[in-house]
PDB file of N, CA and C in Angstrom:
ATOM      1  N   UNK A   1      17.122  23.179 -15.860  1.00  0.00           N
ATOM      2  CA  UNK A   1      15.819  22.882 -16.416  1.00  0.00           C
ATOM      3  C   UNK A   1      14.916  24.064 -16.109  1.00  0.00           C
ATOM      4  N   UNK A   2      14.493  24.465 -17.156  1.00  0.00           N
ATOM      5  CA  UNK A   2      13.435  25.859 -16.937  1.00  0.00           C
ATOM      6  C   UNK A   2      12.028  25.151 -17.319  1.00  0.00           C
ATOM      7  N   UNK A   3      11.006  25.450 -16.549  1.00  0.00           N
ATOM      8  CA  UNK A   3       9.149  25.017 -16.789  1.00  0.00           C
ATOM      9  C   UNK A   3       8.417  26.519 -17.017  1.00  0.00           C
ATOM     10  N   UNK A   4       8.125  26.435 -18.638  1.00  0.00           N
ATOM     11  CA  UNK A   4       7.330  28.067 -18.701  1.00  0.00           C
ATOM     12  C   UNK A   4       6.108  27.480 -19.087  1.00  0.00           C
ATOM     13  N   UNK A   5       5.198  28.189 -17.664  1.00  0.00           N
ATOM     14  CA  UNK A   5       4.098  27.832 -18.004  1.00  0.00           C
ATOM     15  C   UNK A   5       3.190  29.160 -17.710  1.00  0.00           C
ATOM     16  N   UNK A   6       2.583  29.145 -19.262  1.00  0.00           N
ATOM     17  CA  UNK A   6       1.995  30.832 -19.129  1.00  0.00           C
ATOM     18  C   UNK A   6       0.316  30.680 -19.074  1.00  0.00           C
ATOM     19  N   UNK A   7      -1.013  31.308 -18.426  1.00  0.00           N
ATOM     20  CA  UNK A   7      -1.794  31.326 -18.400  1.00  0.00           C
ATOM     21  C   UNK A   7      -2.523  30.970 -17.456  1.00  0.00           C
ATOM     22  N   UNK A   8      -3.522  31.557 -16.651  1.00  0.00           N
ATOM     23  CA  UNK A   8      -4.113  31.109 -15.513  1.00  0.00           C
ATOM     24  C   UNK A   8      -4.883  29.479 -15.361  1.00  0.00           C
ATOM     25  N   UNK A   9      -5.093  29.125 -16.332  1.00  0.00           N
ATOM     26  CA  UNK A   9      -5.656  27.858 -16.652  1.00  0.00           C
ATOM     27  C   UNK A   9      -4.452  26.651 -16.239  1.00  0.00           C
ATOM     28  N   UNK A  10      -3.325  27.110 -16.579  1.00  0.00           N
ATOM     29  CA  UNK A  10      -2.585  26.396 -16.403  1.00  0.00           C
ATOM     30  C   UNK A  10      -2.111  26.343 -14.757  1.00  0.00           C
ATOM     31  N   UNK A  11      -2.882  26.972 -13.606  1.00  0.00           N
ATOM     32  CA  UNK A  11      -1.988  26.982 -12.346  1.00  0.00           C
ATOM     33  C   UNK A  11      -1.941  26.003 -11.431  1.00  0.00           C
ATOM     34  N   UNK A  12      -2.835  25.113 -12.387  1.00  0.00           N
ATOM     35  CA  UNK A  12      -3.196  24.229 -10.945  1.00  0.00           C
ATOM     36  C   UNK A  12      -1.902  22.733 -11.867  1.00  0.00           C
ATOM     37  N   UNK A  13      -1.567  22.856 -12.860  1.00  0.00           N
ATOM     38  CA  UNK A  13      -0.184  22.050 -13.709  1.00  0.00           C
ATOM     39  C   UNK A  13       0.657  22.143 -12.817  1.00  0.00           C
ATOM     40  N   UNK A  14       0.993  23.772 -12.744  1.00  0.00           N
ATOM     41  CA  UNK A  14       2.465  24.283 -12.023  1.00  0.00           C
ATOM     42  C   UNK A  14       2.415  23.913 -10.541  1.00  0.00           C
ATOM     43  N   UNK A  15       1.536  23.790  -9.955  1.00  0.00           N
ATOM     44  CA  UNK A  15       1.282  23.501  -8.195  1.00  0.00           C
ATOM     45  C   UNK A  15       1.404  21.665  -8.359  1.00  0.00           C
ATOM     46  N   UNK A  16       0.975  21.062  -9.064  1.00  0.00           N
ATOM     47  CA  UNK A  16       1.049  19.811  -8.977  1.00  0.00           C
ATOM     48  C   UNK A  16       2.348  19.290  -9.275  1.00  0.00           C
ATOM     49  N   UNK A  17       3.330  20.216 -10.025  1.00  0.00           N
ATOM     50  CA  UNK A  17       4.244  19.925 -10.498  1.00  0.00           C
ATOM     51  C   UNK A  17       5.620  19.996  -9.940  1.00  0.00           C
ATOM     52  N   UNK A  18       5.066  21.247  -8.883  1.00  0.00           N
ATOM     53  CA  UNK A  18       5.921  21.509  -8.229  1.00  0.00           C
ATOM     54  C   UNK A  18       6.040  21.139  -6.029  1.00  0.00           C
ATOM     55  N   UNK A  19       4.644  21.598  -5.956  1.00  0.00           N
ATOM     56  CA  UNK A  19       4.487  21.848  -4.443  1.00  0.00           C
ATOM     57  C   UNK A  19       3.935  20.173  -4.308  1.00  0.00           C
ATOM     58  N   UNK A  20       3.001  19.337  -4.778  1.00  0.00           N
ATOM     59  CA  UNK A  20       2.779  17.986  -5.097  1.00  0.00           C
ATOM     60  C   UNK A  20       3.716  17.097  -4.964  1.00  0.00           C
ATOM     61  N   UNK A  21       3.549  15.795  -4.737  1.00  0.00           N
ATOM     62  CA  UNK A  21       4.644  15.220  -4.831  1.00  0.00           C
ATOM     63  C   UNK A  21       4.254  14.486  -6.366  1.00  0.00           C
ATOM     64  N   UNK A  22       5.720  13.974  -6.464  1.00  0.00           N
ATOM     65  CA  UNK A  22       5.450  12.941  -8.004  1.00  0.00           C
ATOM     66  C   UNK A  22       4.108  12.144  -7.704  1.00  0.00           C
ATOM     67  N   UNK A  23       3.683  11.677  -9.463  1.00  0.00           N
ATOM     68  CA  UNK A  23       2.588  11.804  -9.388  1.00  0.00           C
ATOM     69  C   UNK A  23       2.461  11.327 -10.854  1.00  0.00           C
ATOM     70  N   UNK A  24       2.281   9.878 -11.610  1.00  0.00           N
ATOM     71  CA  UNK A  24       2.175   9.650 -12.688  1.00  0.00           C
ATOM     72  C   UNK A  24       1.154  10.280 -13.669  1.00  0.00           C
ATOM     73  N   UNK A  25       0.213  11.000 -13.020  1.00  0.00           N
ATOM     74  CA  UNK A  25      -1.005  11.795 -13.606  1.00  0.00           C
ATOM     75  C   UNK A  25      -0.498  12.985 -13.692  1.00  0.00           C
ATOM     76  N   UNK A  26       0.884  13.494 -13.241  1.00  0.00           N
ATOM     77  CA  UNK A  26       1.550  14.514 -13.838  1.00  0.00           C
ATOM     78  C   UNK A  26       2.727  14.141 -13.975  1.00  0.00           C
ATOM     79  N   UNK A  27       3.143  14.036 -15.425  1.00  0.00           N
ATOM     80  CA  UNK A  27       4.813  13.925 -15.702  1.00  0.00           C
ATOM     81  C   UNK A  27       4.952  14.765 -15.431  1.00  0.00           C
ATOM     82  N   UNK A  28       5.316  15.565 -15.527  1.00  0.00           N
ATOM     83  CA  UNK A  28       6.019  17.068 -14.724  1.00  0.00           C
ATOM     84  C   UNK A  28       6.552  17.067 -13.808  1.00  0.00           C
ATOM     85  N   UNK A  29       5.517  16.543 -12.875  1.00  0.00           N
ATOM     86  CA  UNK A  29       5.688  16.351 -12.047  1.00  0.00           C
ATOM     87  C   UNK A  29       7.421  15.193 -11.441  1.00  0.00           C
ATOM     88  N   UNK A  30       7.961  14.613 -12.266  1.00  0.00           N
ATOM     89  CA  UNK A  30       8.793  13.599 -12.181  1.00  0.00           C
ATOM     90  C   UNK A  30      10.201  14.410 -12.268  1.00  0.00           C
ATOM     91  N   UNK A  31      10.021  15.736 -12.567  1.00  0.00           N
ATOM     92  CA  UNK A  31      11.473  16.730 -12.770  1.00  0.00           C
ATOM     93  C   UNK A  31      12.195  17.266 -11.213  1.00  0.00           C
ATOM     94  N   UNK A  32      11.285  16.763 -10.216  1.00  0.00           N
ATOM     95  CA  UNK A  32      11.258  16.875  -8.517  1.00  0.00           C
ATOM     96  C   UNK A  32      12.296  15.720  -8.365  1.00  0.00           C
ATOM     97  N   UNK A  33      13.312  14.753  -9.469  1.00  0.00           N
ATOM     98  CA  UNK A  33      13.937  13.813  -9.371  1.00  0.00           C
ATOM     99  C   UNK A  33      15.230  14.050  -9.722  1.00  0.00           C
ATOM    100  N   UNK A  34      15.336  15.547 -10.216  1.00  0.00           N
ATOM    101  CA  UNK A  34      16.009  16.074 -10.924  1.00  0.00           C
ATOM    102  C   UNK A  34      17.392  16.643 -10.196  1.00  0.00           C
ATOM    103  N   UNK A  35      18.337  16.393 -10.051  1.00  0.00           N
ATOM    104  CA  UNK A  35      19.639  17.115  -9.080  1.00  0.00           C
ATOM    105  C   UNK A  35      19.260  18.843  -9.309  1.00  0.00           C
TER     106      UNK A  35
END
């Protein structure tokens, strides 16, 4: 699974998505479920 996320606006997506834990206010966030 690759997440391209381009633009400074977008950094605070990629931190929630990643360093965050799950988090229904970010699906993205739900790929942390992922093998």
């Amino acid at each position: 699974v690759m997440i391209l996320i381009s633009g400074t606006s977008k950094a605070n997506a990629l931190h929630m998505a990643i360093e965050e834990g799950i988090n229904h206010m970010w699906t993205v966030s739900a790929l942390q479920n992922h093998p």
